[in-house]
PDB file of N, CA and C in Angstrom:
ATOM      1  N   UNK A   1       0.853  -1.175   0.000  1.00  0.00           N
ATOM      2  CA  UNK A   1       0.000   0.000   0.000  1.00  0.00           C
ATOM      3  C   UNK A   1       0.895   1.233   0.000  1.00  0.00           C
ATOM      4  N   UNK A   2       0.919   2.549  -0.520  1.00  0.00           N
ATOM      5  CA  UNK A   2       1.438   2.959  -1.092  1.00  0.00           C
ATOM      6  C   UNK A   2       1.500   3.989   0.351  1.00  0.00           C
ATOM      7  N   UNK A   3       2.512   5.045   1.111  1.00  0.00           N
ATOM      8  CA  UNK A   3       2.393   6.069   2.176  1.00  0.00           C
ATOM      9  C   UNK A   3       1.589   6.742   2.318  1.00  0.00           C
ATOM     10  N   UNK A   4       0.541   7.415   0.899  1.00  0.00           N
ATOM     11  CA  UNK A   4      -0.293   8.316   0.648  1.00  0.00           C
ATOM     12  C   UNK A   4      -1.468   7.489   1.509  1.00  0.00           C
ATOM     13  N   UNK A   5      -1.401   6.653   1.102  1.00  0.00           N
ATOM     14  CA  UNK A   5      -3.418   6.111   1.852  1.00  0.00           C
ATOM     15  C   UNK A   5      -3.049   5.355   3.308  1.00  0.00           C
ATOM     16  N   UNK A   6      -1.747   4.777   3.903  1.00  0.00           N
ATOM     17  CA  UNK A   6      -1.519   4.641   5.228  1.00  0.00           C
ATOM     18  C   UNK A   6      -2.270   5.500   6.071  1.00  0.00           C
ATOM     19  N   UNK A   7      -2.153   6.736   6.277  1.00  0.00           N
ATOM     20  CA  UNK A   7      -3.272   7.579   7.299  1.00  0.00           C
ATOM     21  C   UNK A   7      -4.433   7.048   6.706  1.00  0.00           C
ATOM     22  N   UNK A   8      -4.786   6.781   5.653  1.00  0.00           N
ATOM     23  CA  UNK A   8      -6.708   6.327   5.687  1.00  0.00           C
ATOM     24  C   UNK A   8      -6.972   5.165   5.883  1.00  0.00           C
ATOM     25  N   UNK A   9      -6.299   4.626   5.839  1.00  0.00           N
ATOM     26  CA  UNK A   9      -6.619   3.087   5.988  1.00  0.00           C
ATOM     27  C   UNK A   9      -6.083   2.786   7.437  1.00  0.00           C
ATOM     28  N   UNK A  10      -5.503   3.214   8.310  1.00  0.00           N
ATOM     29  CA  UNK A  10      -5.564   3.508   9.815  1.00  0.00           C
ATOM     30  C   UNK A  10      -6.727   4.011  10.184  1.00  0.00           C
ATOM     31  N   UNK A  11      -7.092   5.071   9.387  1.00  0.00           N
ATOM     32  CA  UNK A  11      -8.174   5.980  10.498  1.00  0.00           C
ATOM     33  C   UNK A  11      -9.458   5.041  10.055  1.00  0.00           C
ATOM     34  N   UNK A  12      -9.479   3.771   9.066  1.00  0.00           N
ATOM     35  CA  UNK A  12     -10.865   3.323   8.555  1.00  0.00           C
ATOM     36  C   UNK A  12     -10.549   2.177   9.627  1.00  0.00           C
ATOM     37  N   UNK A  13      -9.230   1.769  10.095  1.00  0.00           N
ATOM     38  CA  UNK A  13      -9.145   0.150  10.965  1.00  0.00           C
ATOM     39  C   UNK A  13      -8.780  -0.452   9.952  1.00  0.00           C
ATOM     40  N   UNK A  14      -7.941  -0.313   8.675  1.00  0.00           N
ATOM     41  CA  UNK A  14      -7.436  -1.313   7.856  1.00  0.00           C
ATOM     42  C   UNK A  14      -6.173  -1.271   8.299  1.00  0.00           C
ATOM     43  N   UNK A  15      -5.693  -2.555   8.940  1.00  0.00           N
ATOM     44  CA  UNK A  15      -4.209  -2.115   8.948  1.00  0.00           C
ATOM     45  C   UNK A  15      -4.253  -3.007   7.785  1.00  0.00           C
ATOM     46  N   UNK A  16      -2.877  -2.724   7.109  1.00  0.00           N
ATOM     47  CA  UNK A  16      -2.141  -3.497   6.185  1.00  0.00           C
ATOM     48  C   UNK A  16      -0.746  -4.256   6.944  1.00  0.00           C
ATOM     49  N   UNK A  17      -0.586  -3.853   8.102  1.00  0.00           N
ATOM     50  CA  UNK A  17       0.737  -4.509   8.317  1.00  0.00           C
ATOM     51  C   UNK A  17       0.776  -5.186   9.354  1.00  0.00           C
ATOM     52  N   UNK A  18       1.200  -6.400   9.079  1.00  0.00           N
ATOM     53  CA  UNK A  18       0.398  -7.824  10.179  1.00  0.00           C
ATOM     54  C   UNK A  18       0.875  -7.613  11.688  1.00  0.00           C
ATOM     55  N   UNK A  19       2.264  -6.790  11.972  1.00  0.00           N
ATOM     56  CA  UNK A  19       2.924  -6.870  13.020  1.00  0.00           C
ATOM     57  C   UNK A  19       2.081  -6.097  13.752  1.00  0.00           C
ATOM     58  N   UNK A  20       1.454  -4.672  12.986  1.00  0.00           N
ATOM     59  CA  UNK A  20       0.823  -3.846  13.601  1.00  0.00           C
ATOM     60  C   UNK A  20      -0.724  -4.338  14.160  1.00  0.00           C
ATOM     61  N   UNK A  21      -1.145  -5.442  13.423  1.00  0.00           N
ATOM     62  CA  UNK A  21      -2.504  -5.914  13.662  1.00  0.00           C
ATOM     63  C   UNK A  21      -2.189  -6.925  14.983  1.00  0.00           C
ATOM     64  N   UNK A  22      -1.019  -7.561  15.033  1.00  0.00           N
ATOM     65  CA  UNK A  22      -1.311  -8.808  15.819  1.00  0.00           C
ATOM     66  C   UNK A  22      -0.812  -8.152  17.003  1.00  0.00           C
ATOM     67  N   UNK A  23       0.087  -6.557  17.439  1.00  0.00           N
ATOM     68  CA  UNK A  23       0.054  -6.170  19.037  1.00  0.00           C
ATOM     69  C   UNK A  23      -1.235  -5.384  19.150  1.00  0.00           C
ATOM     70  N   UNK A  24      -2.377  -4.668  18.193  1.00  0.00           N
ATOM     71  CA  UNK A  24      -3.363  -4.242  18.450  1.00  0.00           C
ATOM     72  C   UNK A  24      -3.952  -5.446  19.691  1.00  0.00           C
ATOM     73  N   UNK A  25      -4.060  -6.971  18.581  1.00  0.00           N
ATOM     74  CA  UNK A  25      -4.500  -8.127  18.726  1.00  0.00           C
ATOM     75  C   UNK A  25      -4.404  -7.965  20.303  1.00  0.00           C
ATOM     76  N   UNK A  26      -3.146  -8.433  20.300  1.00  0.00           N
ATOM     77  CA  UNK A  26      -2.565  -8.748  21.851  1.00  0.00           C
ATOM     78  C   UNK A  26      -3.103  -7.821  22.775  1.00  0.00           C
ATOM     79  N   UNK A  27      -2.741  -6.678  22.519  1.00  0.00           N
ATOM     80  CA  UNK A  27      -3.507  -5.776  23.793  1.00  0.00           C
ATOM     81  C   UNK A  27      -4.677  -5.848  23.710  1.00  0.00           C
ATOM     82  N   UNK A  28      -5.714  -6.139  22.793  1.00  0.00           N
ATOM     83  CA  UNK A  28      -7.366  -5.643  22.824  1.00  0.00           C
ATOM     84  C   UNK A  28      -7.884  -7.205  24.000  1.00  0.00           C
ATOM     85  N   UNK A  29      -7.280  -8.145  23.566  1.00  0.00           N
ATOM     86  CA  UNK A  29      -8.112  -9.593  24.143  1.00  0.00           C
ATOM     87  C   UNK A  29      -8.019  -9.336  25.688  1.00  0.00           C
ATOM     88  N   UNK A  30      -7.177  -9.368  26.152  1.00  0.00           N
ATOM     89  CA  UNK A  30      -8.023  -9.142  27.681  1.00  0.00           C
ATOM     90  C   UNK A  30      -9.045  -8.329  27.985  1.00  0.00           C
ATOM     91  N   UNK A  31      -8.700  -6.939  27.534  1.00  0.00           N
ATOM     92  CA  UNK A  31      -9.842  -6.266  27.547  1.00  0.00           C
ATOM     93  C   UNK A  31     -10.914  -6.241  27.144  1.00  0.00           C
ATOM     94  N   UNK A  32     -10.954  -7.200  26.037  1.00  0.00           N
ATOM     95  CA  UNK A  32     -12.247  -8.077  25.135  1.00  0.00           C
ATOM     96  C   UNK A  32     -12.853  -9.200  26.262  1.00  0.00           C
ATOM     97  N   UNK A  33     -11.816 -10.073  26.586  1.00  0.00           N
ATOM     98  CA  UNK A  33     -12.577 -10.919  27.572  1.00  0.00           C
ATOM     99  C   UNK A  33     -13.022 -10.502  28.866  1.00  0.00           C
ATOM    100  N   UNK A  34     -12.627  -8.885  29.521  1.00  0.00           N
ATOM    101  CA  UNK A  34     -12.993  -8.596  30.970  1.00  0.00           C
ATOM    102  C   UNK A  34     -14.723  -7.765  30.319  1.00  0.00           C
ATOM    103  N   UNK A  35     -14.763  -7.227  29.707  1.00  0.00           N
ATOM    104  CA  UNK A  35     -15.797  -6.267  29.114  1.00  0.00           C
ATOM    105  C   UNK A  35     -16.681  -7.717  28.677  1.00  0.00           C
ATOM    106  N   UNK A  36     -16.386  -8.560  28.137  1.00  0.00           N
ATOM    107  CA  UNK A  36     -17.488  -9.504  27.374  1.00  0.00           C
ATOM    108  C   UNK A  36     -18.096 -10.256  28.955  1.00  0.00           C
ATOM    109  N   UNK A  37     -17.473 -10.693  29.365  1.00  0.00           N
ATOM    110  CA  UNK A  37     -17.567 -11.055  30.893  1.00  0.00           C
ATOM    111  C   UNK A  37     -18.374 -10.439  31.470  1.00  0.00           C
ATOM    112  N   UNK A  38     -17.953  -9.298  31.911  1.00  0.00           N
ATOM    113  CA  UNK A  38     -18.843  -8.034  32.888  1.00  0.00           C
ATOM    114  C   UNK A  38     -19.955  -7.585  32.467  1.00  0.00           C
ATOM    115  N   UNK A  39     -19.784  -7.036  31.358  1.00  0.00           N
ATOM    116  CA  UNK A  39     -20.685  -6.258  30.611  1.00  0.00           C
ATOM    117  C   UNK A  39     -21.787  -7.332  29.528  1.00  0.00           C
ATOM    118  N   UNK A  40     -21.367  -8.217  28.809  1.00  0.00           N
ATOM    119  CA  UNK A  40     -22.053  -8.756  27.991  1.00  0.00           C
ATOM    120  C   UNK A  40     -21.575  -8.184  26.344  1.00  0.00           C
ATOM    121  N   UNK A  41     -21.958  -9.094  25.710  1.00  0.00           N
ATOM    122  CA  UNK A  41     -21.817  -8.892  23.767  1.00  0.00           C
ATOM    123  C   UNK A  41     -22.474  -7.635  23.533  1.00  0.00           C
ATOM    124  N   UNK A  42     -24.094  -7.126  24.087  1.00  0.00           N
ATOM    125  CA  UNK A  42     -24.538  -5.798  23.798  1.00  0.00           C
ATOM    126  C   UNK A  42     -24.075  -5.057  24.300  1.00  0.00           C
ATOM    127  N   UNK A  43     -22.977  -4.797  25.372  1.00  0.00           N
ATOM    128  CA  UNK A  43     -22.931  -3.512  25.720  1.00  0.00           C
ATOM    129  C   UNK A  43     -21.774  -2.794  24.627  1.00  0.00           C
ATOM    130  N   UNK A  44     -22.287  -1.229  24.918  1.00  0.00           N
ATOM    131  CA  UNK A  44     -21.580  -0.269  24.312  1.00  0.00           C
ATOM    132  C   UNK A  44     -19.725  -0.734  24.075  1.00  0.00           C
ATOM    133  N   UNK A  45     -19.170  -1.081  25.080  1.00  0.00           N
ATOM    134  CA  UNK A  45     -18.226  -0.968  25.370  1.00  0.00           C
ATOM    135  C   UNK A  45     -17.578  -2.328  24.467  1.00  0.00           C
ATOM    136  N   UNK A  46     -18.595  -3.517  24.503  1.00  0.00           N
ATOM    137  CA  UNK A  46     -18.003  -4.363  23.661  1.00  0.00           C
ATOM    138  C   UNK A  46     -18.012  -4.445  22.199  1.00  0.00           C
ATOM    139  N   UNK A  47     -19.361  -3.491  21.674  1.00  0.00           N
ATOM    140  CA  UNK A  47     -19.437  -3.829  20.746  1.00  0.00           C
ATOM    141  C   UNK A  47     -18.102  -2.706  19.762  1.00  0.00           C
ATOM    142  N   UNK A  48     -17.928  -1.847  20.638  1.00  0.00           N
ATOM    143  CA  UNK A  48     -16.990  -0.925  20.072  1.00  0.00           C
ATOM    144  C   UNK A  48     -15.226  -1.440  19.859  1.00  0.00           C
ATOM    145  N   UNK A  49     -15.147  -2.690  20.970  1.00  0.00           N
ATOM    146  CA  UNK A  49     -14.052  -3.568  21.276  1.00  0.00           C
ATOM    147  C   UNK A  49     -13.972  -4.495  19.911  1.00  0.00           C
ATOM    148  N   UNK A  50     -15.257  -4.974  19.660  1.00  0.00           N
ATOM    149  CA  UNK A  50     -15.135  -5.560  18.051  1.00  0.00           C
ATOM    150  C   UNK A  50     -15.370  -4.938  17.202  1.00  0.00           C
ATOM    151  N   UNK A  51     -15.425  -3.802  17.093  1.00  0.00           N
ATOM    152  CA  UNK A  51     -15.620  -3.390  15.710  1.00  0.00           C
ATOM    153  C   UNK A  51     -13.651  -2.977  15.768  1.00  0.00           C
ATOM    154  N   UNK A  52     -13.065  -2.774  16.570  1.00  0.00           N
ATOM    155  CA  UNK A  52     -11.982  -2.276  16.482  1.00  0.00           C
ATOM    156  C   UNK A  52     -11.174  -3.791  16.213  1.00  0.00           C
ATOM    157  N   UNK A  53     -11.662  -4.968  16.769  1.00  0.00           N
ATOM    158  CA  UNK A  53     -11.041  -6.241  16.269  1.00  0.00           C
ATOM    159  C   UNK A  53     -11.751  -6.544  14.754  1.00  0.00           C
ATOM    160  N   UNK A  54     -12.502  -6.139  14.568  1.00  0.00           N
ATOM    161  CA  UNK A  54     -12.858  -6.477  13.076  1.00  0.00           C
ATOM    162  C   UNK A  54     -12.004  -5.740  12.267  1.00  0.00           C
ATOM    163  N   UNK A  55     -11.958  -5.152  12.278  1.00  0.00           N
ATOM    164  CA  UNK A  55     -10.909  -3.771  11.500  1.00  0.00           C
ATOM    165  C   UNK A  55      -9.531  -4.613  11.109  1.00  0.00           C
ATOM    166  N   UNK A  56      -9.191  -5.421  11.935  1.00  0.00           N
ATOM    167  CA  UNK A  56      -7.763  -5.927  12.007  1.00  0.00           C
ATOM    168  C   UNK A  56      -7.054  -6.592  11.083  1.00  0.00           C
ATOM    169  N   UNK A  57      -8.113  -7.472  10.319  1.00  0.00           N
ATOM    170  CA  UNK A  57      -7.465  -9.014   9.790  1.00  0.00           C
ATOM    171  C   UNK A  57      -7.418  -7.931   8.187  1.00  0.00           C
ATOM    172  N   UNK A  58      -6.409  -8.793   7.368  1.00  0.00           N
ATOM    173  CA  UNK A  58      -6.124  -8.057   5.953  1.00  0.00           C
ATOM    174  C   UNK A  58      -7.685  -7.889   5.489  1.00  0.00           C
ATOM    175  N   UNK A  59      -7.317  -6.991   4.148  1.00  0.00           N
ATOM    176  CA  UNK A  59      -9.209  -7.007   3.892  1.00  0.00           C
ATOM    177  C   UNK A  59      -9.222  -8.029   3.167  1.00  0.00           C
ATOM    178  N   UNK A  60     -10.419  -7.673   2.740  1.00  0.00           N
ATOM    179  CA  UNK A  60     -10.805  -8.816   1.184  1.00  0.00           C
ATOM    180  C   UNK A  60     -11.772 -10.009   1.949  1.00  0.00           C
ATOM    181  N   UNK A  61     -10.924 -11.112   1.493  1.00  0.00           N
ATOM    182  CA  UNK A  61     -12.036 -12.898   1.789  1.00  0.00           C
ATOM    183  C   UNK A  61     -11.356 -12.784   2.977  1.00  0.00           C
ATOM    184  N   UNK A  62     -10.154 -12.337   3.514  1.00  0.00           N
ATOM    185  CA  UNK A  62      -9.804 -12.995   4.833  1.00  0.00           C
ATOM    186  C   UNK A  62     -10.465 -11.588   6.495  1.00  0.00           C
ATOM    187  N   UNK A  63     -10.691 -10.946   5.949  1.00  0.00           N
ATOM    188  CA  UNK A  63     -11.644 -10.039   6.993  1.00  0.00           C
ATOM    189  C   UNK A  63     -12.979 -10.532   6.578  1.00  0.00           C
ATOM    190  N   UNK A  64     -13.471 -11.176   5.773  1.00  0.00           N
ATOM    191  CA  UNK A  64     -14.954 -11.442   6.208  1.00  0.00           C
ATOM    192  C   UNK A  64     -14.794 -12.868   6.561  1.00  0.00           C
ATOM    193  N   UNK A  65     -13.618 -13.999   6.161  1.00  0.00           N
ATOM    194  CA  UNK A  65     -13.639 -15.279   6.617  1.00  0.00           C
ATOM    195  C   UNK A  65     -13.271 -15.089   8.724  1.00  0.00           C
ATOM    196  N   UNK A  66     -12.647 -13.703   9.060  1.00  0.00           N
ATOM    197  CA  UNK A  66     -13.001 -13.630  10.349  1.00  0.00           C
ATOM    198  C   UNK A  66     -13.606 -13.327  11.159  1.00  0.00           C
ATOM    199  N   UNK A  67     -14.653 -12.654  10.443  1.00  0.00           N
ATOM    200  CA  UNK A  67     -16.155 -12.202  10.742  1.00  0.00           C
ATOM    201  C   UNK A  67     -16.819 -13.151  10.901  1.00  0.00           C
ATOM    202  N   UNK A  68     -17.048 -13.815  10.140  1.00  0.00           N
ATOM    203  CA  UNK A  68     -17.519 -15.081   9.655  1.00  0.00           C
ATOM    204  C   UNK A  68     -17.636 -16.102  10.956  1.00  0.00           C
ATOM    205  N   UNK A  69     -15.894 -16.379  11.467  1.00  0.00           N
ATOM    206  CA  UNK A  69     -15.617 -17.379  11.912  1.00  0.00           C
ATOM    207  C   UNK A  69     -15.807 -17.093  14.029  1.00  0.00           C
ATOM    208  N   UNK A  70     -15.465 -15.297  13.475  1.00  0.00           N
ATOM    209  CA  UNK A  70     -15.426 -15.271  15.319  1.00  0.00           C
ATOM    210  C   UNK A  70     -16.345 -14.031  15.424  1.00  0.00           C
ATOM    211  N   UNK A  71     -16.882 -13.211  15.033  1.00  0.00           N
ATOM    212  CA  UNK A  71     -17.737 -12.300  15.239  1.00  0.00           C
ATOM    213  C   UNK A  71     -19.660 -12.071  15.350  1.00  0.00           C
ATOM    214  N   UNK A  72     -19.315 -12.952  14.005  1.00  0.00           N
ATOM    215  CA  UNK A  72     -21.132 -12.942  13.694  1.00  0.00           C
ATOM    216  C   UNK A  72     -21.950 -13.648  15.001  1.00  0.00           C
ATOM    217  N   UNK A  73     -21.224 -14.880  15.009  1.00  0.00           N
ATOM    218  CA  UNK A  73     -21.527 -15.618  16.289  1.00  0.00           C
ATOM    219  C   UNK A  73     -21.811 -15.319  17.914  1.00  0.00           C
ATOM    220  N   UNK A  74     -22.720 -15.220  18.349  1.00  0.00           N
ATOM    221  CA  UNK A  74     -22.563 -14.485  19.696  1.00  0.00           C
ATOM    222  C   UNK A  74     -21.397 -15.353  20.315  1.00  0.00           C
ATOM    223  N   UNK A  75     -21.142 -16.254  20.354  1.00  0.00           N
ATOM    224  CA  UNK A  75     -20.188 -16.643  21.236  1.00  0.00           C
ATOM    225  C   UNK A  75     -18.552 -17.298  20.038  1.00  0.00           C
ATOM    226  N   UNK A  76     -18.586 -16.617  19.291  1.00  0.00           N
ATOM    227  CA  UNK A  76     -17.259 -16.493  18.098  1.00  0.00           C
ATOM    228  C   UNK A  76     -16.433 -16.151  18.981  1.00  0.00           C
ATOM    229  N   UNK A  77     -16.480 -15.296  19.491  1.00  0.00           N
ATOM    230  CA  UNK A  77     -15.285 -14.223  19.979  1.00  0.00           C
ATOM    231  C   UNK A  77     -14.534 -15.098  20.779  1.00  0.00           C
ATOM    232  N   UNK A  78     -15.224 -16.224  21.678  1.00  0.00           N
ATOM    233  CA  UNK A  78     -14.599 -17.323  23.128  1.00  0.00           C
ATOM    234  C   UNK A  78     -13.621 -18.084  22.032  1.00  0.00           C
ATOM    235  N   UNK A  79     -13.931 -18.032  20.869  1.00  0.00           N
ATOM    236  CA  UNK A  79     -12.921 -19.036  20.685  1.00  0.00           C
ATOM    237  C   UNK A  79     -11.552 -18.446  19.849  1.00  0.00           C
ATOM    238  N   UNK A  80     -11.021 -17.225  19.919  1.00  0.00           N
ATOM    239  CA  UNK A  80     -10.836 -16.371  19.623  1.00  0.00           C
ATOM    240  C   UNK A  80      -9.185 -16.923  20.424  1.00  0.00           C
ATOM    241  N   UNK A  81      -7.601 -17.120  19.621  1.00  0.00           N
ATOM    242  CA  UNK A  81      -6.834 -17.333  20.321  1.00  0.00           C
ATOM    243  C   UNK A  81      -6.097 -16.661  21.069  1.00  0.00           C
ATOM    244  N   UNK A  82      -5.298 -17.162  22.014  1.00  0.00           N
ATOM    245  CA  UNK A  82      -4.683 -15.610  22.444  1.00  0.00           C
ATOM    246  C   UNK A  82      -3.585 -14.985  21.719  1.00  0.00           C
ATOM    247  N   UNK A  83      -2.835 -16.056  21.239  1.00  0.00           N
ATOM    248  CA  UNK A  83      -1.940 -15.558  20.090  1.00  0.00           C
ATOM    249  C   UNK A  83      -2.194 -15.129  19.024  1.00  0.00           C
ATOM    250  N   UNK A  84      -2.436 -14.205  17.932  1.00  0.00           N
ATOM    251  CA  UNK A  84      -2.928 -13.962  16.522  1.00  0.00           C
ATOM    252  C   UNK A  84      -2.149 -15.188  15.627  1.00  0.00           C
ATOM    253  N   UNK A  85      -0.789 -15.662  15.766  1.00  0.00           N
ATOM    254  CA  UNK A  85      -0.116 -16.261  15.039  1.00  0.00           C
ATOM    255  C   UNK A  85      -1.347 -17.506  15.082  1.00  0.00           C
ATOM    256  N   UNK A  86      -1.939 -17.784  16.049  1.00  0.00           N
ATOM    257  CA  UNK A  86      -2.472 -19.232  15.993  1.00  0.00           C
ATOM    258  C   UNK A  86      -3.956 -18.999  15.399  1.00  0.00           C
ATOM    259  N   UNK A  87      -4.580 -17.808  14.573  1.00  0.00           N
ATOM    260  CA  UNK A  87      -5.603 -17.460  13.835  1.00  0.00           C
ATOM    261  C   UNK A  87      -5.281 -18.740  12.386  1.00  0.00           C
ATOM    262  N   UNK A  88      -6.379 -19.281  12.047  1.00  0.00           N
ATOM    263  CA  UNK A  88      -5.876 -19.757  10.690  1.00  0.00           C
ATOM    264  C   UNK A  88      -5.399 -19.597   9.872  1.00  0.00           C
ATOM    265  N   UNK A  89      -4.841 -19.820   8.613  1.00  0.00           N
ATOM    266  CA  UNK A  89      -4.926 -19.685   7.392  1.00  0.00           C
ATOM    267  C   UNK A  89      -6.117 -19.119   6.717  1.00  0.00           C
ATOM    268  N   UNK A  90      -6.222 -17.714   6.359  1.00  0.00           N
ATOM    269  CA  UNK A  90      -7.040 -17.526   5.544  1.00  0.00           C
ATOM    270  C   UNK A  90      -8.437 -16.302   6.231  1.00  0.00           C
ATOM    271  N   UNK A  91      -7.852 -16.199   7.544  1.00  0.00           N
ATOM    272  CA  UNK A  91      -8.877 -15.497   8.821  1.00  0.00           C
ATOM    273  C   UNK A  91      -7.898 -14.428   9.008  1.00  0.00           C
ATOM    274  N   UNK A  92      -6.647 -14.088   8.639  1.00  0.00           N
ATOM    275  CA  UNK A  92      -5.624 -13.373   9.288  1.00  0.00           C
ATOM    276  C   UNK A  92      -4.987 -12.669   8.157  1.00  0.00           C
ATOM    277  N   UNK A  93      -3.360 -12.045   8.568  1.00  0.00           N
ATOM    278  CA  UNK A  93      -2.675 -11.389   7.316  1.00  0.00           C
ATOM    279  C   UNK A  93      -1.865 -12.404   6.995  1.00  0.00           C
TER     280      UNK A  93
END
């Protein structure tokens, strides 16, 4: 991706660069699992927690194959690893 569209595709939640997606990764999941816990899938606080994990995975087939696989689902997200490296083939960058 070319420097010019880096600021837009940050400010939309596209990262393009996997290193940058998988410490988002790392820091968001606890705070994904204390908020999903406490609060529940509807509250404000979580649903804003996934839309910022949706944002993550490359675009195209592999951001909707992780929609797909851990989001749509009310309970997708539990199975959700803690490592990004251990996301599948094809769900990730």
């Amino acid at each position: 991706m070319s420097k010019l569209l880096e600021p837009f595709s940050a400010m939309f939640g596209i990262f393009t660069d996997k290193r940058k997606a998988n410490k988002v990764y790392t820091n968001l999941m606890p705070s994904l699992e204390f908020i999903m816990t406490i609060k529940g899938r509807n509250s404000a606080e979580a649903r804003g927690l996934l839309a910022i994990l949706a944002g993550l995975p490359a675009s195209g087939a592999k951001s909707v194959n992780f929609a797909k696989k851990y989001l749509h689902s009310p309970d997708g997200w539990k199975d959700l690893p803690a490592n990004p490296d251990d996301i599948p083939f094809g769900h990730w960058h």
